[in-house]
N, C-alpha and C. Protein backbone atom coordinates (compact mmCIF):
# COMPACT_ATOMS: atom_id res chain seq x y z
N UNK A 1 0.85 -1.16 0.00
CA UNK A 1 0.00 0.00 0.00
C UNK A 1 0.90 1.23 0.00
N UNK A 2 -0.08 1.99 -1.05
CA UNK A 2 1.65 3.59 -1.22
C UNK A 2 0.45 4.95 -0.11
N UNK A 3 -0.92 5.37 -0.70
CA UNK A 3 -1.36 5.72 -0.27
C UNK A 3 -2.80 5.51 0.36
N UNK A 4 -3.47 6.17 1.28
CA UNK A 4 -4.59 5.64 2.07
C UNK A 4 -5.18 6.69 1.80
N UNK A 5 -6.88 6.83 1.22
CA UNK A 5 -7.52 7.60 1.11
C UNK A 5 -8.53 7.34 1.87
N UNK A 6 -8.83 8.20 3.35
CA UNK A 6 -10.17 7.89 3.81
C UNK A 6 -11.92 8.10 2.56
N UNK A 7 -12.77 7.03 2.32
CA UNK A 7 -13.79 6.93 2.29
C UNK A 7 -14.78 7.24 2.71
N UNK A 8 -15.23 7.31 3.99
CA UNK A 8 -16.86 8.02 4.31
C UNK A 8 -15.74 8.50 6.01
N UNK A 9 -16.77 9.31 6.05
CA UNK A 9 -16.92 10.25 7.58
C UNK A 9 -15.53 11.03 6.89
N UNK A 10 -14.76 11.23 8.33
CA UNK A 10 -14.14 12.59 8.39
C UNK A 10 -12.81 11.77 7.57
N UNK A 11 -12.45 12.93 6.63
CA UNK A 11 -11.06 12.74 6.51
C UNK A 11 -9.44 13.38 6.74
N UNK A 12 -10.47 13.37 8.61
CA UNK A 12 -8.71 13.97 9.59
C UNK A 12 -8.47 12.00 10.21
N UNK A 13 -7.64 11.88 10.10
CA UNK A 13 -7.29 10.58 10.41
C UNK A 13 -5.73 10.77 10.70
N UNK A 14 -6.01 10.18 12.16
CA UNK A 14 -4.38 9.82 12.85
C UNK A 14 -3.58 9.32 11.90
N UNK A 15 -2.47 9.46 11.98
CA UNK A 15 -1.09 8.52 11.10
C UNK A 15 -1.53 7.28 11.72
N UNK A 16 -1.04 6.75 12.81
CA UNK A 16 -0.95 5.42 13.86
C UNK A 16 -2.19 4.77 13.18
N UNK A 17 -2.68 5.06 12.96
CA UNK A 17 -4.02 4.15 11.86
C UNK A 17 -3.26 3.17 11.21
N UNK A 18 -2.51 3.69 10.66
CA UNK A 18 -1.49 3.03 9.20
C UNK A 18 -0.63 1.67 10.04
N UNK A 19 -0.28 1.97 11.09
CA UNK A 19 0.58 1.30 11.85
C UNK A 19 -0.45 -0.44 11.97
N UNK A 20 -1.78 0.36 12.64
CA UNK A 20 -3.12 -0.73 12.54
C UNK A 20 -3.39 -1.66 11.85
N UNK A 21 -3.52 -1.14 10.45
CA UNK A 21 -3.49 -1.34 9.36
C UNK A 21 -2.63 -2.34 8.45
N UNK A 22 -1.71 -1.67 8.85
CA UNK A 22 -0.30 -2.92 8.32
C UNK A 22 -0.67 -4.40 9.26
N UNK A 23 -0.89 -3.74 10.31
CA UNK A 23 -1.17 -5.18 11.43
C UNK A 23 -2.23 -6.01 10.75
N UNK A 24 -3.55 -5.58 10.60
CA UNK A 24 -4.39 -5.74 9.94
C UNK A 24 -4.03 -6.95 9.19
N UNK A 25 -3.75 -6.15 7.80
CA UNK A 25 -3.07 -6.70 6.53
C UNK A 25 -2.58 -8.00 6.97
N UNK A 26 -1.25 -7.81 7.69
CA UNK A 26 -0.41 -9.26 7.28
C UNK A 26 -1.06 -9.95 8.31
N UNK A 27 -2.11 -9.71 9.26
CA UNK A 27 -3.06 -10.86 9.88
C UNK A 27 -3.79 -11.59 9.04
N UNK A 28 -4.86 -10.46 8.02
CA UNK A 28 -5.12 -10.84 6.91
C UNK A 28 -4.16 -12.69 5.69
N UNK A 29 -3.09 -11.75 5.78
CA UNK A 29 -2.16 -12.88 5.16
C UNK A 29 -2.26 -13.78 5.35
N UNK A 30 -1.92 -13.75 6.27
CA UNK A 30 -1.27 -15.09 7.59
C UNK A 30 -2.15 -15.95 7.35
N UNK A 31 -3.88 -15.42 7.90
CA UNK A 31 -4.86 -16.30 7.84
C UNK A 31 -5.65 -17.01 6.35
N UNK A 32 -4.36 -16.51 5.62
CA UNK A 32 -5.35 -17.15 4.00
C UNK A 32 -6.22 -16.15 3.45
N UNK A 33 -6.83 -15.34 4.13
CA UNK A 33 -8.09 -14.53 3.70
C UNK A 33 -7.39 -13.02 2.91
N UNK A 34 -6.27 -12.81 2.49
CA UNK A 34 -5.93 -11.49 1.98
C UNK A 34 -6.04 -11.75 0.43
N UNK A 35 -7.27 -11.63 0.03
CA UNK A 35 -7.46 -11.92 -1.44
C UNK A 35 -9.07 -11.64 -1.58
N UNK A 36 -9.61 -11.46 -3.03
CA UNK A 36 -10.56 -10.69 -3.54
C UNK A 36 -11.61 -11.64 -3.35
N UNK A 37 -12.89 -11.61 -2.67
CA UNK A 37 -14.05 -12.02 -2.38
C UNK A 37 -13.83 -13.15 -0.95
N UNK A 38 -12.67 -12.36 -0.46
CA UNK A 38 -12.92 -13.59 0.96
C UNK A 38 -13.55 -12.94 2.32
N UNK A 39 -14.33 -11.38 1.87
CA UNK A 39 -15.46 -11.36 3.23
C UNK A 39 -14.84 -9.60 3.35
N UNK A 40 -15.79 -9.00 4.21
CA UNK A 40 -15.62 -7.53 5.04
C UNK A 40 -15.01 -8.32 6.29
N UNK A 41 -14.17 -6.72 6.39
CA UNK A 41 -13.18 -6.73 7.68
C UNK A 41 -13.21 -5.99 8.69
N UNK A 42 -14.23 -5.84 10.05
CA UNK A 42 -14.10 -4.42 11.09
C UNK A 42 -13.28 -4.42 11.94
N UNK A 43 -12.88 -3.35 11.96
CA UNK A 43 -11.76 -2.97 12.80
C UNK A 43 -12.02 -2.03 14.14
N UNK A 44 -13.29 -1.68 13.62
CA UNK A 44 -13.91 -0.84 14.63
C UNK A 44 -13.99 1.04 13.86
N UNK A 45 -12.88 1.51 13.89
CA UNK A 45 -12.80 2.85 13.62
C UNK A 45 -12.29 2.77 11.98
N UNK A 46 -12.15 1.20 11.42
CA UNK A 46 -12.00 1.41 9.81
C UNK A 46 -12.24 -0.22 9.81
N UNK A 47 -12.34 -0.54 8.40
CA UNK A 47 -12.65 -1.72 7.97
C UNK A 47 -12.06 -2.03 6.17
N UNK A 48 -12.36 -3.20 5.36
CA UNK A 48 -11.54 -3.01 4.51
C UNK A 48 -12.60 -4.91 3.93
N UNK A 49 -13.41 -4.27 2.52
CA UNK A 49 -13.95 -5.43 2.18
C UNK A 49 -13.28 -6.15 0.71
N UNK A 50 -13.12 -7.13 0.73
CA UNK A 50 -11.78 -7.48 -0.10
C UNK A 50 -13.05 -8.10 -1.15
């Protein structure tokens, strides 16, 4: 990922999001599921439907 464009609500968003995010992701990996039609993802304050 190069850049992050917030989508709906506000777009003031902490940096440390990104930090989340990366976590996110390679959890994503890890578990098999980082690929196109394997489900929505909440995170609570962001989410990410593949």
């Amino acid at each position: 990922m190069k850049k992050v464009f917030p989508a709906h609500h506000s777009l003031d968003i902490e940096p440390e999001i990104l930090i989340r995010m990366r976590e996110a992701f390679r959890n994503l990996k890890a578990d098999g599921k980082l690929h196109h039609g394997s489900g929505t993802f909440d995170y609570g304050d962001w989410g990410v439907w593949l």
